[in-house]
N, C-alpha and C. Protein backbone atom coordinates (compact mmCIF):
# COMPACT_ATOMS: atom_id res chain seq x y z
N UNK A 1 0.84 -1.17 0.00
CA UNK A 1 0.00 0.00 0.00
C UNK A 1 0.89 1.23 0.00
N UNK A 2 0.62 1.83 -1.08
CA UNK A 2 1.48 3.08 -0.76
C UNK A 2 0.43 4.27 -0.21
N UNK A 3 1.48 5.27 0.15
CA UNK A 3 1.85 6.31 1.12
C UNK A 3 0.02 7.57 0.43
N UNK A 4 0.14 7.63 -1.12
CA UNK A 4 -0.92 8.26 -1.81
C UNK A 4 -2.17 7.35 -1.89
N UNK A 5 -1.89 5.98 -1.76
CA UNK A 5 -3.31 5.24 -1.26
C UNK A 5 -3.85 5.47 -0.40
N UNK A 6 -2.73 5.77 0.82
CA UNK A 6 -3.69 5.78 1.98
C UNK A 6 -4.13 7.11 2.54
N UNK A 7 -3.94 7.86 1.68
CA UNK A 7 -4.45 9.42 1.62
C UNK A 7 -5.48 9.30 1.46
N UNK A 8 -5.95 8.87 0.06
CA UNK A 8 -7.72 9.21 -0.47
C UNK A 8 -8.14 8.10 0.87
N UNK A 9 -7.89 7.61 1.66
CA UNK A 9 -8.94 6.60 2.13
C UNK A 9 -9.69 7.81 3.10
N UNK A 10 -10.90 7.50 3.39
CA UNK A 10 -11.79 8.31 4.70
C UNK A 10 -10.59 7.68 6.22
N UNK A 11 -11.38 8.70 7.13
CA UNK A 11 -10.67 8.39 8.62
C UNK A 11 -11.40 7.07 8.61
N UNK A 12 -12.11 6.53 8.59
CA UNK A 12 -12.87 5.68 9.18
C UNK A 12 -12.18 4.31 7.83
N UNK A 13 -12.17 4.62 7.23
CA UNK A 13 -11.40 3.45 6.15
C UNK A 13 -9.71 3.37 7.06
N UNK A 14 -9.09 4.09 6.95
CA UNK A 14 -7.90 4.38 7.70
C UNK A 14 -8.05 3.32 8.52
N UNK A 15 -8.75 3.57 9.92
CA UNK A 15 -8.87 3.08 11.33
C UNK A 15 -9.24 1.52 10.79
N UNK A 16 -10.24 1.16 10.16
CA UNK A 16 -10.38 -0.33 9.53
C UNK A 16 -8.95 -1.34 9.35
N UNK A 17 -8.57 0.08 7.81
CA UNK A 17 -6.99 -0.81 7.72
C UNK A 17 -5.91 -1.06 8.67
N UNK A 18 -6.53 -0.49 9.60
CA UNK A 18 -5.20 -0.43 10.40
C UNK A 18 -5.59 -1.66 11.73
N UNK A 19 -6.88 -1.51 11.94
CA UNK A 19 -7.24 -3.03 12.46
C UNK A 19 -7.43 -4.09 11.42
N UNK A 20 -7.40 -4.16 10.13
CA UNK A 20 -6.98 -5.29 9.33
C UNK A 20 -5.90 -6.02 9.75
N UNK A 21 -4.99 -4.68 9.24
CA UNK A 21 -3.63 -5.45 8.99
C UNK A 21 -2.81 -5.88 10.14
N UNK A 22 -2.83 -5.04 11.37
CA UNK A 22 -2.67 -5.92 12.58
C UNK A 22 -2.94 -7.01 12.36
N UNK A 23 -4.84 -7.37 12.04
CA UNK A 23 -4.96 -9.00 12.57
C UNK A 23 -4.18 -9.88 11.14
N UNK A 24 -4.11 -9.18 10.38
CA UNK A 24 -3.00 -10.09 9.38
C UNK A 24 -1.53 -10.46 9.56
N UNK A 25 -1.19 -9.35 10.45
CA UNK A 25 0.39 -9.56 10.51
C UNK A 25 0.47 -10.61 12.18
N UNK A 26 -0.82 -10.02 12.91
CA UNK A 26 -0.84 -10.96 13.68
C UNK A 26 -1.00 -12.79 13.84
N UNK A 27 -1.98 -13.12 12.59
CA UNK A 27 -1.49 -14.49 11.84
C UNK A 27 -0.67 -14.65 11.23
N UNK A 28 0.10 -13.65 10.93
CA UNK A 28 1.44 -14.02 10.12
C UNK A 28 2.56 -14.52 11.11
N UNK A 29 2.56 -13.93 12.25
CA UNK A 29 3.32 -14.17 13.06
C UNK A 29 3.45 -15.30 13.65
N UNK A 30 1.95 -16.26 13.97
CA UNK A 30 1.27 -17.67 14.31
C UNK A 30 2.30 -18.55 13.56
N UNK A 31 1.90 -18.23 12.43
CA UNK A 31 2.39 -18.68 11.15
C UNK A 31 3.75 -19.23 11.37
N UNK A 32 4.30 -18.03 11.67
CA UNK A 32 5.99 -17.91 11.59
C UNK A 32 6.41 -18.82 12.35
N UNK A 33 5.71 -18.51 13.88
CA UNK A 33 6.08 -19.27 15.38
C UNK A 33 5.85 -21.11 14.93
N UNK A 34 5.03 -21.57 14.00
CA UNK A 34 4.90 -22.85 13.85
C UNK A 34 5.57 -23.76 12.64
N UNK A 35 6.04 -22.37 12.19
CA UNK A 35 6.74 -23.25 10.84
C UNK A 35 6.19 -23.48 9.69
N UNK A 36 5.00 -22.60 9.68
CA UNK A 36 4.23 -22.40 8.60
C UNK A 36 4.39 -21.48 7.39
N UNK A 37 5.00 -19.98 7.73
CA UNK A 37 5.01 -19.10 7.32
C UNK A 37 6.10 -19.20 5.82
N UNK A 38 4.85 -19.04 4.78
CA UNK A 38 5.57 -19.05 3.30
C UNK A 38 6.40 -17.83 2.82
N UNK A 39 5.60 -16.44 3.26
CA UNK A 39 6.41 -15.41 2.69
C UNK A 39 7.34 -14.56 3.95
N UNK A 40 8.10 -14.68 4.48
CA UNK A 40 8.45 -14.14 5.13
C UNK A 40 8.60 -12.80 4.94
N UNK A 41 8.84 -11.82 4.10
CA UNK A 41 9.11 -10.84 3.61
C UNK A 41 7.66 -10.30 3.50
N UNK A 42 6.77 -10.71 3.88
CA UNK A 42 5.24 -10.32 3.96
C UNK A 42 5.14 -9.15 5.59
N UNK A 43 5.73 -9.94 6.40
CA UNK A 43 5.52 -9.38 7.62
C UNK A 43 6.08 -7.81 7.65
N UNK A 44 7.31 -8.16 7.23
CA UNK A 44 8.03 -6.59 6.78
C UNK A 44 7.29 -5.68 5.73
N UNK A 45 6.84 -6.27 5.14
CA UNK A 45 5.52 -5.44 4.16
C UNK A 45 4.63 -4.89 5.00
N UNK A 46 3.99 -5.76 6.00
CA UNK A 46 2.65 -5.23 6.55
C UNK A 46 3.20 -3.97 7.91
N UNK A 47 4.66 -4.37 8.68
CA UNK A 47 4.32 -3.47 9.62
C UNK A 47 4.61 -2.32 8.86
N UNK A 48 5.25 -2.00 7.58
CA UNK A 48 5.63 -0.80 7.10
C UNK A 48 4.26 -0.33 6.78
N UNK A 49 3.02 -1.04 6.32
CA UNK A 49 1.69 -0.25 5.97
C UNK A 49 1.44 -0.27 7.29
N UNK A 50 1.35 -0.56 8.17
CA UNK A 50 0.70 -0.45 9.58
C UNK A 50 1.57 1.15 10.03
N UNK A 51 2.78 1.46 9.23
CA UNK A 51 3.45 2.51 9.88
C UNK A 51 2.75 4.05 8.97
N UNK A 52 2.57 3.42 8.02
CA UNK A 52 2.05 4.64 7.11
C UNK A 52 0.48 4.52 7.50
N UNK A 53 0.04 3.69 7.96
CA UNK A 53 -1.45 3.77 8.11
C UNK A 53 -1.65 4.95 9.38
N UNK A 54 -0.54 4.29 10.44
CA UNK A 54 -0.58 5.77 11.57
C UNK A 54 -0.28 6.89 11.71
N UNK A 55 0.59 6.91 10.39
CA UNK A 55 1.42 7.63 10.24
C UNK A 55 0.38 8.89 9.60
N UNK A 56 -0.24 8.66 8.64
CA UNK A 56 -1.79 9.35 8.39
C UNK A 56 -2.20 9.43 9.08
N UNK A 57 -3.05 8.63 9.86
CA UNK A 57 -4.11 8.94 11.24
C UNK A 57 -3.51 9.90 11.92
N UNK A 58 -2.40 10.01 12.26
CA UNK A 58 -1.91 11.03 13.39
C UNK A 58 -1.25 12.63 12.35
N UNK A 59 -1.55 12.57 11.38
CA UNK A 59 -1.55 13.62 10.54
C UNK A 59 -3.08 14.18 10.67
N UNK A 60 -3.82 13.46 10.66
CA UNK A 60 -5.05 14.11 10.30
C UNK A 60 -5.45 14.35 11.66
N UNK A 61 -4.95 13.65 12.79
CA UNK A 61 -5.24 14.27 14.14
C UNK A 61 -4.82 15.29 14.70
N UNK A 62 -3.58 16.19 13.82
CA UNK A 62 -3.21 17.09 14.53
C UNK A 62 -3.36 18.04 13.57
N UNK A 63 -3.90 17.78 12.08
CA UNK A 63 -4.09 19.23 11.87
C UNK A 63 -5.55 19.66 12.05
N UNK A 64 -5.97 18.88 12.24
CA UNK A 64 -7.54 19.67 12.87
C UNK A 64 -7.98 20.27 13.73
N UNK A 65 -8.49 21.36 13.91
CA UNK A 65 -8.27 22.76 14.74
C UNK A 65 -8.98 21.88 16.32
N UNK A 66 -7.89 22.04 17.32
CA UNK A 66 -9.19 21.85 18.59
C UNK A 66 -9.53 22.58 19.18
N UNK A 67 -10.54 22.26 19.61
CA UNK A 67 -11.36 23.36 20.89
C UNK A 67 -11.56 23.17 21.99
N UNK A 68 -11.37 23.98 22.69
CA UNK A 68 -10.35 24.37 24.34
C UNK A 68 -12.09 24.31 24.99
N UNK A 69 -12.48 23.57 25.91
CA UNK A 69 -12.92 22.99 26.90
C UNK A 69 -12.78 23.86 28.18
C-alpha cells in the first residue's frame, strides 16, 4: 500500500486498515512461530503499511483545529 493510497482513504477506512492489517500480521506471526510461514518478507511489508497507516491517522489528528474545553 502506498503512502498516496492511503491518503484518499476516509478516517474511518484508515482506522479499519489499520485493524486489518494488525490482525494479518498478527497471523502471520502464528504462522511464523509454527513453521508455517511461506512469505516471510510479507511481515516486513505489513508493519511498514501499519506505519504509514498511523502515520496518516496522526496527521489528520493534529491538523484539525481543537477546541479548548
Amino acid at each position: 500500500m502506498k503512502i498516496e493510497d492511503v491518503k484518499k482513504l476516509s478516517d474511518e477506512e484508515v482506522a479499519q486498515a489499520v485493524l486489518d492489517t494488525r490482525q494479518e500480521l498478527f497471523n502471520l506471526r502464528l504462522q511464523q512461530s509454527t513453521g508455517q510461514l511461506e512469505n516471510p518478507a510479507r511481515l516486513r511489508t505489513l508493519r511498514h503499511d501499519v506505519a504509514r497507516l498511523l502515520t496518516v491517522q496522526h496527521e489528520r489528528a493534529t491538523a484539525q483545529p481543537r477546541t479548548s474545553s
